[in-house]
C-alpha atoms as a PDB file:
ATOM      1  CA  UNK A   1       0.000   0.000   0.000  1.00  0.00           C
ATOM      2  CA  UNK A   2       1.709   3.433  -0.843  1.00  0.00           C
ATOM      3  CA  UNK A   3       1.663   6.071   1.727  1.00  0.00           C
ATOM      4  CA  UNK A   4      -0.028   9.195   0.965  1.00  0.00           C
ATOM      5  CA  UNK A   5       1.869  12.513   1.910  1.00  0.00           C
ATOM      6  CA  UNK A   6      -0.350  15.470   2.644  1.00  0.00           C
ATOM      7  CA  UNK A   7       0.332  18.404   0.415  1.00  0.00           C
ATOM      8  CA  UNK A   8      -0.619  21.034   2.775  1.00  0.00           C
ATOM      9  CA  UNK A   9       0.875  20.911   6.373  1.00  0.00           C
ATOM     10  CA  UNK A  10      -2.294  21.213   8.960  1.00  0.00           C
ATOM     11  CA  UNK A  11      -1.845  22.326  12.710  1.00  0.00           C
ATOM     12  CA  UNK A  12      -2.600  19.509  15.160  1.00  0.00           C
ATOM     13  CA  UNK A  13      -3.128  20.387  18.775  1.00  0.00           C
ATOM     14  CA  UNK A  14      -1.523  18.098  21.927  1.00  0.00           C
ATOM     15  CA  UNK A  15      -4.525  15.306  21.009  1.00  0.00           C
ATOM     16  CA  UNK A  16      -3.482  15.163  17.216  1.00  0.00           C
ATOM     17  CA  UNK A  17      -6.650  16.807  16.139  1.00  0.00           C
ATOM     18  CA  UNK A  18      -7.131  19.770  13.875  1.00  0.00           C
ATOM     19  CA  UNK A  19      -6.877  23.021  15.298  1.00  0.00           C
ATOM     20  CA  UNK A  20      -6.139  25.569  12.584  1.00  0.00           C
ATOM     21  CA  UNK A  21      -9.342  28.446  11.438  1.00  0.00           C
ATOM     22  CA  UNK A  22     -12.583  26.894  10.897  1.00  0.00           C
ATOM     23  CA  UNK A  23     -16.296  27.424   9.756  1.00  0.00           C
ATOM     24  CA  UNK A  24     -19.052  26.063  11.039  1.00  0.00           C
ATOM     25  CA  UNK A  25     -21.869  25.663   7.998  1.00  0.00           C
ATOM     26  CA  UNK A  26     -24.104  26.235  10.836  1.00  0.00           C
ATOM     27  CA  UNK A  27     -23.141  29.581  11.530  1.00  0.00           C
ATOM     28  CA  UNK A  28     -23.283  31.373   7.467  1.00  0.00           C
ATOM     29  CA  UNK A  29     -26.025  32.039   5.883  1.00  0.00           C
ATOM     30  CA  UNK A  30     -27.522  29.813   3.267  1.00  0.00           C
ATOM     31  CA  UNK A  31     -29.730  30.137   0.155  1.00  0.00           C
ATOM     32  CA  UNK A  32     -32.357  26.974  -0.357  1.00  0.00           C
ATOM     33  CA  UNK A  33     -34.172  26.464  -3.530  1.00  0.00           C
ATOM     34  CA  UNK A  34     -37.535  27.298  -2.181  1.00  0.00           C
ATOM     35  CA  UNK A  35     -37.105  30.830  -3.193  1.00  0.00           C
ATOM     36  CA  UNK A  36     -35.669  29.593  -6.630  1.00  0.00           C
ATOM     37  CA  UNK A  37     -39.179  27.735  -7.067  1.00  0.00           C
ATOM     38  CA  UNK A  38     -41.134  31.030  -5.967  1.00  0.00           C
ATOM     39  CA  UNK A  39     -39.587  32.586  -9.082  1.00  0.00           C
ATOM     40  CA  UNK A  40     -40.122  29.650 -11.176  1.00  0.00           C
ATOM     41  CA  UNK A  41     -43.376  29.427 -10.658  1.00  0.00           C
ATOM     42  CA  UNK A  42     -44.453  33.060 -10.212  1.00  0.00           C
ATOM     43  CA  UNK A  43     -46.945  33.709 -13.464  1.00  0.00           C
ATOM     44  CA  UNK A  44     -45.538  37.376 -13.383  1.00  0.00           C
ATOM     45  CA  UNK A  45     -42.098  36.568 -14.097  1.00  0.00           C
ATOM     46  CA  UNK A  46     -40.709  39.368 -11.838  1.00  0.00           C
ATOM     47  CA  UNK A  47     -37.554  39.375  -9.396  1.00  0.00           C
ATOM     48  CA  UNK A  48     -37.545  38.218  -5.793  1.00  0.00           C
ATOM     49  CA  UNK A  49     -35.836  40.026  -3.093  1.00  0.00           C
ATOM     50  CA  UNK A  50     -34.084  37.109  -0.910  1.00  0.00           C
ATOM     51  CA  UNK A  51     -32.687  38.515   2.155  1.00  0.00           C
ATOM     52  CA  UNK A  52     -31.279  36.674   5.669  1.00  0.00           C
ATOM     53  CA  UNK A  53     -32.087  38.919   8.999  1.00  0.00           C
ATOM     54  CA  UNK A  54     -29.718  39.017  11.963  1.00  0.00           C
ATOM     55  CA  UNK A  55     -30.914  38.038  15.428  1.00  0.00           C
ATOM     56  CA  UNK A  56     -31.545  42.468  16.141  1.00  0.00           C
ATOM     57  CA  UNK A  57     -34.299  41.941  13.109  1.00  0.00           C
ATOM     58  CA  UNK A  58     -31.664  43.735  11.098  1.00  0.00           C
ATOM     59  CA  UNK A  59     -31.017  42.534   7.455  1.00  0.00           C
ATOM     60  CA  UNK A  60     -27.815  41.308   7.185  1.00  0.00           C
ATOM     61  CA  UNK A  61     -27.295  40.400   3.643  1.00  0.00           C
ATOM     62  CA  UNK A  62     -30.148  40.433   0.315  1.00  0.00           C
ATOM     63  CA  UNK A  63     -29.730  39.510  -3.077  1.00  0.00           C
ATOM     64  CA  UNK A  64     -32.295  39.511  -5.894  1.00  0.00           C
ATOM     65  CA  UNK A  65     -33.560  36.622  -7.973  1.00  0.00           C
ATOM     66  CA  UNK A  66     -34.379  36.315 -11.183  1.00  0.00           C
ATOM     67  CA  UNK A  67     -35.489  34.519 -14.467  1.00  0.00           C
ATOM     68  CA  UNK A  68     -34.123  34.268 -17.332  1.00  0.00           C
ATOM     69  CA  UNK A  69     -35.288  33.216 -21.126  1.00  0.00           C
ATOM     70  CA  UNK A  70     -33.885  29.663 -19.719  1.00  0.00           C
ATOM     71  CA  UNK A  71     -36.421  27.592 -17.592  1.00  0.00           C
ATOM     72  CA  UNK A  72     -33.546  25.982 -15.554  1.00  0.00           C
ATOM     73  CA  UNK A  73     -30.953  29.612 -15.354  1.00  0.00           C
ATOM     74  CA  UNK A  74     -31.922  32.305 -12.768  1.00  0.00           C
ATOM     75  CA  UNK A  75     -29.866  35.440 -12.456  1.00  0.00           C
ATOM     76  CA  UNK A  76     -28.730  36.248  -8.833  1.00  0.00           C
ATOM     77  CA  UNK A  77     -27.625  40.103  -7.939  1.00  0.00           C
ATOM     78  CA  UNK A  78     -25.934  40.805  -4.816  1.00  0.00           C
ATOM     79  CA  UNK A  79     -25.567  43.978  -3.142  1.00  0.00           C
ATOM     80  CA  UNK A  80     -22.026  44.723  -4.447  1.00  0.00           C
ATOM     81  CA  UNK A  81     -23.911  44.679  -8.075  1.00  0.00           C
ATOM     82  CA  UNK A  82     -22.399  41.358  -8.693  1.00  0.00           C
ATOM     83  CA  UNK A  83     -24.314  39.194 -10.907  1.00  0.00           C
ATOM     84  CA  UNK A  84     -24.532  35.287 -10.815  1.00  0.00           C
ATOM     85  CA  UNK A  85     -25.994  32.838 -13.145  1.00  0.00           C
ATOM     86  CA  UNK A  86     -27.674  30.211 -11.286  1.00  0.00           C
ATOM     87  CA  UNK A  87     -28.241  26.660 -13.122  1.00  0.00           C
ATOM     88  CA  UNK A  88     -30.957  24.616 -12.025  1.00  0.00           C
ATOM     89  CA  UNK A  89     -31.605  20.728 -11.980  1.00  0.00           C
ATOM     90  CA  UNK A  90     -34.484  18.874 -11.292  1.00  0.00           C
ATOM     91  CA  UNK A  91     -35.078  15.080 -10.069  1.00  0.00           C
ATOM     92  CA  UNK A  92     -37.776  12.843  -9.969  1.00  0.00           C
ATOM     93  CA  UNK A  93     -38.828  12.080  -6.577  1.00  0.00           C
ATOM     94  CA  UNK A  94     -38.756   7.954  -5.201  1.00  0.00           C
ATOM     95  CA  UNK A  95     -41.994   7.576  -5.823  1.00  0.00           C
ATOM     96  CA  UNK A  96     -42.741   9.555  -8.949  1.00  0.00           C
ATOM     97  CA  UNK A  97     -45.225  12.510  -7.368  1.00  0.00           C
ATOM     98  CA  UNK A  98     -43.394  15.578  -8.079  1.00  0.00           C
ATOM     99  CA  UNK A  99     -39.262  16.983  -8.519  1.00  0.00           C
ATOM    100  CA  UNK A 100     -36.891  18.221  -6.248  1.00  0.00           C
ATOM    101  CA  UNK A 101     -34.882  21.501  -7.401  1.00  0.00           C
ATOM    102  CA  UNK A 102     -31.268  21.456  -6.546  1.00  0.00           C
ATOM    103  CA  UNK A 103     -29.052  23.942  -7.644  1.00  0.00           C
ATOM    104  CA  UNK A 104     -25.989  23.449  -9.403  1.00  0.00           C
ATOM    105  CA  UNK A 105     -22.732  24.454  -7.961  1.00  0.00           C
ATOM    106  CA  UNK A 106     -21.143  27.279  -9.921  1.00  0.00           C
ATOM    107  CA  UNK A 107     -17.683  25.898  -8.924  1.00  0.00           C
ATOM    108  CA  UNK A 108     -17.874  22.423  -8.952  1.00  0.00           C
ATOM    109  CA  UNK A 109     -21.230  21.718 -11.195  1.00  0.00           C
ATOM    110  CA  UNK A 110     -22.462  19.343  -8.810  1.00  0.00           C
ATOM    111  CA  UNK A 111     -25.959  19.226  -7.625  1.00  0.00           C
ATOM    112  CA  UNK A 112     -26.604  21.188  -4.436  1.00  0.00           C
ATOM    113  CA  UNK A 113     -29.965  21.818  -2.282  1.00  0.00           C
ATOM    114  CA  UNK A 114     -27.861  24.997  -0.648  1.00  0.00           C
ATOM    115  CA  UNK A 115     -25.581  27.430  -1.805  1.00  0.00           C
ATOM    116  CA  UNK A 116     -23.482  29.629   0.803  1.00  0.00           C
ATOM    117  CA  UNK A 117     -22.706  33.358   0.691  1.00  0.00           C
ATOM    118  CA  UNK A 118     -19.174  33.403   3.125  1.00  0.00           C
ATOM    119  CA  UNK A 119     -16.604  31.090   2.506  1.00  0.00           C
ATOM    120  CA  UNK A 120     -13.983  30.006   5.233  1.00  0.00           C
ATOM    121  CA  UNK A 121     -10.719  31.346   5.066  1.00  0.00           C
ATOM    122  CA  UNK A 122      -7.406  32.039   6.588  1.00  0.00           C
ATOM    123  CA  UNK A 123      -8.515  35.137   8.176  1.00  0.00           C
ATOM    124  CA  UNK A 124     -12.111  33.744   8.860  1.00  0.00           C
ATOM    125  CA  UNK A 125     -15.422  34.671   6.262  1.00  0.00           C
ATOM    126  CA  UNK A 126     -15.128  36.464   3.251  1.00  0.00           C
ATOM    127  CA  UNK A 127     -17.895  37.319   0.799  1.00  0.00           C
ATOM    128  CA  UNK A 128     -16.533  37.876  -2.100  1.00  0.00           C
ATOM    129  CA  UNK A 129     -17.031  34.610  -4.086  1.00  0.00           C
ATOM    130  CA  UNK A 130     -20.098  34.972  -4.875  1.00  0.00           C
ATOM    131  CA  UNK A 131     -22.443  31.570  -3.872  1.00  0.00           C
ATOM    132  CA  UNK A 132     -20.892  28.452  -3.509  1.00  0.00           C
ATOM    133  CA  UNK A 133     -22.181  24.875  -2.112  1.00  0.00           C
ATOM    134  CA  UNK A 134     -20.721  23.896   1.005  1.00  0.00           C
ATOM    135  CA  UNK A 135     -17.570  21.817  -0.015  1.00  0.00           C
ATOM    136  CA  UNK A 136     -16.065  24.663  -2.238  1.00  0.00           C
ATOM    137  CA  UNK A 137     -16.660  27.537   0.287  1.00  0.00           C
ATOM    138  CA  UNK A 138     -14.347  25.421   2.658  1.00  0.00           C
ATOM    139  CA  UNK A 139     -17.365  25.189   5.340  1.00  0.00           C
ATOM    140  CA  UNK A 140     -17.879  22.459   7.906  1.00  0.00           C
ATOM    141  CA  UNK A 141     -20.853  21.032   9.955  1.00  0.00           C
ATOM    142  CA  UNK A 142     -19.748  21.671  14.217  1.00  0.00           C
ATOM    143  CA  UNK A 143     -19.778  17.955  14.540  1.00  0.00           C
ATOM    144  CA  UNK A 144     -16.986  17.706  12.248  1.00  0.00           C
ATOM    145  CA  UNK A 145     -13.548  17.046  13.343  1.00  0.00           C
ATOM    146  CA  UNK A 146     -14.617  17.667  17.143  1.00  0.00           C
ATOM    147  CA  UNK A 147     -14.089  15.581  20.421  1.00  0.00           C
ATOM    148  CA  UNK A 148     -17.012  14.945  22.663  1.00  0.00           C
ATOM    149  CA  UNK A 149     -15.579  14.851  26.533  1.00  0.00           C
ATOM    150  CA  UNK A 150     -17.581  12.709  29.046  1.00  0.00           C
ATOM    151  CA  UNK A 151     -19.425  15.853  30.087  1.00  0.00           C
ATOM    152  CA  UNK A 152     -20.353  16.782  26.922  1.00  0.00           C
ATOM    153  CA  UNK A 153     -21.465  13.781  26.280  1.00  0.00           C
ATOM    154  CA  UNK A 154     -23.520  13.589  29.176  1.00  0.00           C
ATOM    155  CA  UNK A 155     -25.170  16.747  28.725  1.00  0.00           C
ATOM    156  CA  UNK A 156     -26.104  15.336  25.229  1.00  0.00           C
ATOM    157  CA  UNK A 157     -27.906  11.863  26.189  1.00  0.00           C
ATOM    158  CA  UNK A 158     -29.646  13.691  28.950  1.00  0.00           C
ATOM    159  CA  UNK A 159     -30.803  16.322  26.646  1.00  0.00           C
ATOM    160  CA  UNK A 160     -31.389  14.026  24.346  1.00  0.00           C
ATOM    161  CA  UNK A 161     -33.703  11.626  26.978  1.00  0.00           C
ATOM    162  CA  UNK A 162     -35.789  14.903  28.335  1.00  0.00           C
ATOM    163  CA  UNK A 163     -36.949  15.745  24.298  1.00  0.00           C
ATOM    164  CA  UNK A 164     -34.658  18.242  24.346  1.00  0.00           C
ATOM    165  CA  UNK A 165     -32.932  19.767  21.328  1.00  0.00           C
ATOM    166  CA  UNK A 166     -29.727  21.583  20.535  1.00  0.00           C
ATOM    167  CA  UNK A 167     -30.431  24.498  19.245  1.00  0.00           C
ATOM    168  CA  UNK A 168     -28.748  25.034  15.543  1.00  0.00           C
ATOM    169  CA  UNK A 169     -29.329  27.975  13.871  1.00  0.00           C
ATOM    170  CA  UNK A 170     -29.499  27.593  10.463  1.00  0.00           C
ATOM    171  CA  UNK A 171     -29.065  30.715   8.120  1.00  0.00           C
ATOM    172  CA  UNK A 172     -32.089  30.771   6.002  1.00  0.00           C
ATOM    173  CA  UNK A 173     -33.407  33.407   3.891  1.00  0.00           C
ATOM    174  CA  UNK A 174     -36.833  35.356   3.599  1.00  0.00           C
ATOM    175  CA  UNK A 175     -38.296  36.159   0.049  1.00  0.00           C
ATOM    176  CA  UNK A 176     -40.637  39.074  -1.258  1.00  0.00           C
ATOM    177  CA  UNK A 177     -41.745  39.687  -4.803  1.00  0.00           C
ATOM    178  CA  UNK A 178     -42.150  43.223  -3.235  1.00  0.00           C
ATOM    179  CA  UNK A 179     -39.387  45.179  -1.607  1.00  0.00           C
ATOM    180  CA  UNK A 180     -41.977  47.264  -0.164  1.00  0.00           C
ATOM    181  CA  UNK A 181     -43.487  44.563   1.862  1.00  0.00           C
ATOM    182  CA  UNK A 182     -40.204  44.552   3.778  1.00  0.00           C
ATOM    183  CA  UNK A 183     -40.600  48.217   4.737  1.00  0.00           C
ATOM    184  CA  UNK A 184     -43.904  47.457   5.630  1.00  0.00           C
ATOM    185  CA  UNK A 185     -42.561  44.990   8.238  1.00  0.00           C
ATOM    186  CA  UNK A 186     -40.181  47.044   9.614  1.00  0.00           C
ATOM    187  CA  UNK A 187     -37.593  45.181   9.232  1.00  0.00           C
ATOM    188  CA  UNK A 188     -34.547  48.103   9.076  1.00  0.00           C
ATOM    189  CA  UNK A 189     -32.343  48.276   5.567  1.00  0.00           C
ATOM    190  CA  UNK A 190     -29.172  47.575   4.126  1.00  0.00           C
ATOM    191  CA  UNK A 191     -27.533  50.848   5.179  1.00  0.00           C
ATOM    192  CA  UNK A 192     -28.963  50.851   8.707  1.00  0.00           C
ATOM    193  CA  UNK A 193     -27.376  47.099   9.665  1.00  0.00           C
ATOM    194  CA  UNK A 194     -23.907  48.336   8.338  1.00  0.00           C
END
């Protein structure tokens, strides 16, 4: 069997686990294709406002959606004025009642039901990628590479036993086909979160 040599050199801490700059995929926010369906199937053919709100009720990021001539392309603009083109696949479900919408990775062109605004790096998140599914933006789930001490793990079962959950805190978006109605909610804009 050969022996495989790492090409990158990762820091290990005293236990021989990784300890060098991480990102949870918890903690970013993530696009789902339920708002790529809204503008799929929205008769009027107008944009969608998709934007994720910070725990103040603050939005934090927005982009707008889009279709295009294509059936299966959406354009995506994010606030920098960025633009995006968004390829869409759809699968049969198991049993044959409907299809499931995945998007397609524009890095790696594999099927993905989430794309991810940050991605990890050495300095911690940087949006400036555009989206990205959650293997090329460098993201990991908190489970991932972690050690579970006997107190942790005890605080887990017992959690677990009273029908207690974890909290996770998934990142996931809103969507208008009005601006307005998010001024109507109050929610504060772009320029007052920054």
């Amino acid at each position: 069997m050969e022996e495989k040599s790492a090409s990158t050199s990762r820091t290990r801490d005293a236990a021989g686990r990784f300890s060098g700059p991480r990102a949870n995929v918890e903690d970013v926010p993530r696009l789902p294709t339920f708002p790529a369906r809204w503008v799929l199937e929205d008769p009027r053919r107008g944009p969608y406002l998709v934007f994720w709100v910070s725990d103040d009720e603050k939005i934090a990021w927005a982009l707008k959606m889009a279709p295009t001539q294509d059936a299966d392309v959406l354009l995506v603009t994010l606030e920098t004025g960025q633009t995006q083109r968004l390829m869409l696949l759809r699968r049969p479900l198991p049993l044959g009642t409907g299809k499931a919408l995945f998007y397609l990775c524009p890095s790696c062109e594999r099927p993905r039901r989430y794309l991810y605004r940050l991605r990890s790096s050495l300095t911690g998140l940087v949006d400036c990628f555009g989206l990205q599914c959650q293997r090329c933006a460098g993201l990991l789930f908190t489970s991932q590479g972690r050690y579970r001490d006997v107190l942790l793990s005890w605080t887990v079962r017992t959690m677990a036993h009273t029908g207690e959950k974890l909290p996770r805190w998934p990142w996931d978006p809103r969507a208008v086909s009005d601006p307005r109605l998010v001024v109507l909610a109050g929610l504060a804009s772009l320029s007052e979160g920054a």
